[in-house]
Each structure stands twice: as structure tokens, then as C-alpha cells.
Protein backbone atom coordinates (compact mmCIF):
# COMPACT_ATOMS: atom_id res chain seq x y z
CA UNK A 1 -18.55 -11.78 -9.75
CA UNK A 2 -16.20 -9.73 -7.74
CA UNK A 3 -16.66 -6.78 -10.00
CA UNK A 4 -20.14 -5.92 -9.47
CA UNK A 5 -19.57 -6.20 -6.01
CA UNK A 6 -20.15 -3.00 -3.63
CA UNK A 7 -17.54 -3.15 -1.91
CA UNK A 8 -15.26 -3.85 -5.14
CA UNK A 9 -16.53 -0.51 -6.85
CA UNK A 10 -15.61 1.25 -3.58
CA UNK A 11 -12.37 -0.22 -3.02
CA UNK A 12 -11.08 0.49 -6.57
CA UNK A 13 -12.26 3.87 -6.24
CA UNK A 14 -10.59 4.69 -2.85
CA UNK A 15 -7.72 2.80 -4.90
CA UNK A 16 -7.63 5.21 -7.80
CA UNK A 17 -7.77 7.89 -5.15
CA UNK A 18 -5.40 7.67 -3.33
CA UNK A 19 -3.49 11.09 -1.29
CA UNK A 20 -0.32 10.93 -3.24
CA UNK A 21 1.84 14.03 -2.51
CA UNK A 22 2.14 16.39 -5.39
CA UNK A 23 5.73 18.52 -5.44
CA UNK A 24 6.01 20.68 -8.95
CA UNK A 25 2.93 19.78 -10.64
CA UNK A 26 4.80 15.77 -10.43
CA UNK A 27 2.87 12.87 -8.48
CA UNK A 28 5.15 10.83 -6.12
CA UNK A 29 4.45 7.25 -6.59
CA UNK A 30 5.28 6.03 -3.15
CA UNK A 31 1.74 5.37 -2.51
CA UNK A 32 0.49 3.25 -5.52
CA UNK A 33 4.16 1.38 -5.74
CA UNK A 34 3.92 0.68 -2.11
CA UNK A 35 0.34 -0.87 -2.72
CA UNK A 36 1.31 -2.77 -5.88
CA UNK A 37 3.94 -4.19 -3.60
CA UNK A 38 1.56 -5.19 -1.27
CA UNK A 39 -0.63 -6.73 -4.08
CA UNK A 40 2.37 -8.65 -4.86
CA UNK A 41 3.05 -9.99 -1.49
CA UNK A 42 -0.42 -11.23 -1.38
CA UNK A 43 0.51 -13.66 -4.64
CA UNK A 44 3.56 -14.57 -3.29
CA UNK A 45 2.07 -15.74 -0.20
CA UNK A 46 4.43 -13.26 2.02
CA UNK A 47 1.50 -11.22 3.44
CA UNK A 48 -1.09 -13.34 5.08
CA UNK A 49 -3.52 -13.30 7.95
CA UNK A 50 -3.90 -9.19 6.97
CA UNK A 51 -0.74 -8.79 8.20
CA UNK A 52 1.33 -6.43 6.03
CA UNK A 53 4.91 -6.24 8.08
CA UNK A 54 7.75 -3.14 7.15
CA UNK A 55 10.35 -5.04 6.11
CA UNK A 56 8.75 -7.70 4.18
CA UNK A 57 7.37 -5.15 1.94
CA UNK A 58 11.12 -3.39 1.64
CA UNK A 59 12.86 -6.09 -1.36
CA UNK A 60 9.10 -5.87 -3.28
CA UNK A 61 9.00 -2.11 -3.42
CA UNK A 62 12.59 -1.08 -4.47
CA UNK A 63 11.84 -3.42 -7.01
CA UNK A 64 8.39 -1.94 -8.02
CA UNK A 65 10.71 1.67 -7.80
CA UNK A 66 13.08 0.15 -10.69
CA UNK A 67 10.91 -1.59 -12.80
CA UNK A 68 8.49 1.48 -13.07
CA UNK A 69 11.97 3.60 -13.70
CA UNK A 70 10.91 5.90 -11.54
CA UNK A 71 14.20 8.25 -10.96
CA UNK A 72 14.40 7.96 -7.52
CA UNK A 73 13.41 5.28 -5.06
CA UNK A 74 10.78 6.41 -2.52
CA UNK A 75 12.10 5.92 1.31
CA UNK A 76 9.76 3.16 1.98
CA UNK A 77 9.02 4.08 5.28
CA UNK A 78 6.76 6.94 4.48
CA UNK A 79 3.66 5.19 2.45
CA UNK A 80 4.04 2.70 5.11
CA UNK A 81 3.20 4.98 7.56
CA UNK A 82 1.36 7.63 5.03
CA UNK A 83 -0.94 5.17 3.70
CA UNK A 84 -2.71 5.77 6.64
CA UNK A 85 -4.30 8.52 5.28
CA UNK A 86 -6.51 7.07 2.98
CA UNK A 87 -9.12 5.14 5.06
CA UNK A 88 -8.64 1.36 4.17
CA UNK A 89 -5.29 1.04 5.66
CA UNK A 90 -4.08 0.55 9.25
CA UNK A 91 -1.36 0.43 11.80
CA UNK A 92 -1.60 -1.83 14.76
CA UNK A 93 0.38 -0.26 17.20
CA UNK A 94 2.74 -1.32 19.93
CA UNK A 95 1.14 -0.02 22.47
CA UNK A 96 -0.47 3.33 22.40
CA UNK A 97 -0.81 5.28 18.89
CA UNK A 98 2.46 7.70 18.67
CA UNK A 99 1.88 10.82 16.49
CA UNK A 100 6.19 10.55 15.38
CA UNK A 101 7.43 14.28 14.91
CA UNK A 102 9.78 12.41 12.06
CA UNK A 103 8.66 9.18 10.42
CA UNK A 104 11.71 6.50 10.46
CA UNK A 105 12.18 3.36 9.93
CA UNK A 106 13.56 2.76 13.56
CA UNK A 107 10.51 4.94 14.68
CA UNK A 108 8.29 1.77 12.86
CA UNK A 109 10.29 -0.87 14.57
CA UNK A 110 9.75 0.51 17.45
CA UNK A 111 6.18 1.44 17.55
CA UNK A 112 4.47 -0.95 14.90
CA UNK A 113 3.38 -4.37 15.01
CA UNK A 114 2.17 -4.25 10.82
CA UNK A 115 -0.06 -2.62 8.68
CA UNK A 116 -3.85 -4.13 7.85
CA UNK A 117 -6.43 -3.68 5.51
CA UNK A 118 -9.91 -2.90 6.59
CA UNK A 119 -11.49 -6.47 6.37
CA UNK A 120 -13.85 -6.37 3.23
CA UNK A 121 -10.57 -5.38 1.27
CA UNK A 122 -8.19 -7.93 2.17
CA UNK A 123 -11.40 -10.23 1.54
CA UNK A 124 -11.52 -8.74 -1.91
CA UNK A 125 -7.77 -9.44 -2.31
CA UNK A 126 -7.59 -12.98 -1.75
CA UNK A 127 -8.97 -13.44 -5.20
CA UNK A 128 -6.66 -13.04 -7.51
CA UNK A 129 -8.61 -11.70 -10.45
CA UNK A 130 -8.99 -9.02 -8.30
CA UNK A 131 -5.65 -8.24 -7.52
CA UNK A 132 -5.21 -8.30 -11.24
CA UNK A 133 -7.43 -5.90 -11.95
CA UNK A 134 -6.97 -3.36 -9.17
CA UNK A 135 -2.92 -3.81 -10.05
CA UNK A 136 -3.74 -2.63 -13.58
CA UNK A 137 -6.37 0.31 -12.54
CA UNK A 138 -3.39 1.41 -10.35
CA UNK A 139 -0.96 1.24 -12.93
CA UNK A 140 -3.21 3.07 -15.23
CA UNK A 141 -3.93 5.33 -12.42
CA UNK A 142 -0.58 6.47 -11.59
CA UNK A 143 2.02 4.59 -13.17
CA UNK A 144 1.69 4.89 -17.23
């Protein structure tokens, strides 16, 4: 069972910690939204091959942003790029890595292939018990 795995138990908890910026005392949900979108591509079958592209994510997360009611919608563009912070998640350059002065989203266009997963993750999340379950710990998390 995935659960018991090693690499499950470390994933969820890199999951439930994830650096989520903190402005008066209030978490921004960019972060976890942006990975329940992500989750969601995954059962849709719009993220494949590890290969988590801006703007397919875009339609998925403004509609995470309303149906969490969250009072305003995250620019999408920064957990995108942000998510890099926390150690599973990647950007595969075009080119050499650019540290931007001003994250945009023509500044992703124009120096980002996509996004990726470190491997044992996305291996995790092509079960989709799994994505269940690390949807709802996130939820719990951050989200109710």
C-alpha cells in the first residue's frame, strides 16, 4: 500500500509543509491551490509525462481560487515559479536558470519549458488513491 510507503510519508509531509507566505497573521493559499490544481490535472489527464506547463494549470486554479472562496484570486504566476522553494518541485529552463528581478507571466514564457516533480512523487501521483488522499491532507492543511 502506497501509504506505508517511505517516500509517501515524506511526500505528504513536505506537502503539509509547504512555504506559504504569511501577510497579517493570514496564510496565502497560492501554494496549496496551485498544487490541488496540479493534482487535478493529473486526473484529468492534462499533465502527463511530469510535465506541469503555465498555462494549462491557469483555467484549474482560478477555479480552485473560487470554489475555496478565497477573496481574491492568487496571480498564478507566482506558486508557479514560488513552488520552487519547497524541494519536490522544478523548473526546466530555457536555457540557462534566470534569477527574474520580477516574476511575470511573460518572464515564464519566455524562460520556462514546465514545471516537474522530483520523480518518486509524480510516481506516487499516478495512483489515484493517492492523489485523493494528499488532496484532502492539503485541504485540511490549508484550506478548511
Amino acid at each position: 500500500m502506497a501509504s506505508d510507503s517511505i517516500n509517501y510519508k515524506l511526500y505528504l509531509s513536505l506537502l503539509l509543509s509547504l512555504h506559504v507566505n504569511i501577510s497579517k497573521g493570514i496564510q496565502n493559499p497560492a501554494k496549496p491551490l496551485f498544487m490541488l490544481s496540479i493534482i487535478e490535472s493529473i486526473d484529468t489527464g492534462t499533465t502527463i509525462n511530469n510535465r506541469i506547463f503555465y498555462e494549462d494549470i491557469k483555467l484549474i486554479f482560478i477555479t480552485k481560487c473560487k470554489e475555496y472562496q478565497t477573496s481574491k484570486v492568487p496571480y498564478y504566476h507566482y506558486p508557479f515559479y514560488y513552488l520552487t522553494y519547497d524541494t519536490f518541485y522544478h523548473l526546466r529552463w530555457i536555457g540557462d536558470e534566470v534569477k527574474p528581478l520580477h516574476v511575470s507571466p511573460k518572464f515564464l514564457r519566455e524562460h520556462v519549458s514546465y514545471a516537474y516533480f522530483d520523480n518518486a512523487l509524480w510516481d506516487l501521483l499516478q495512483d489515484s488513491v493517492v492523489r485523493k488522499e494528499f488532496k484532502v491532507a492539503i485541504e485540511k492543511q490549508y484550506l478548511i
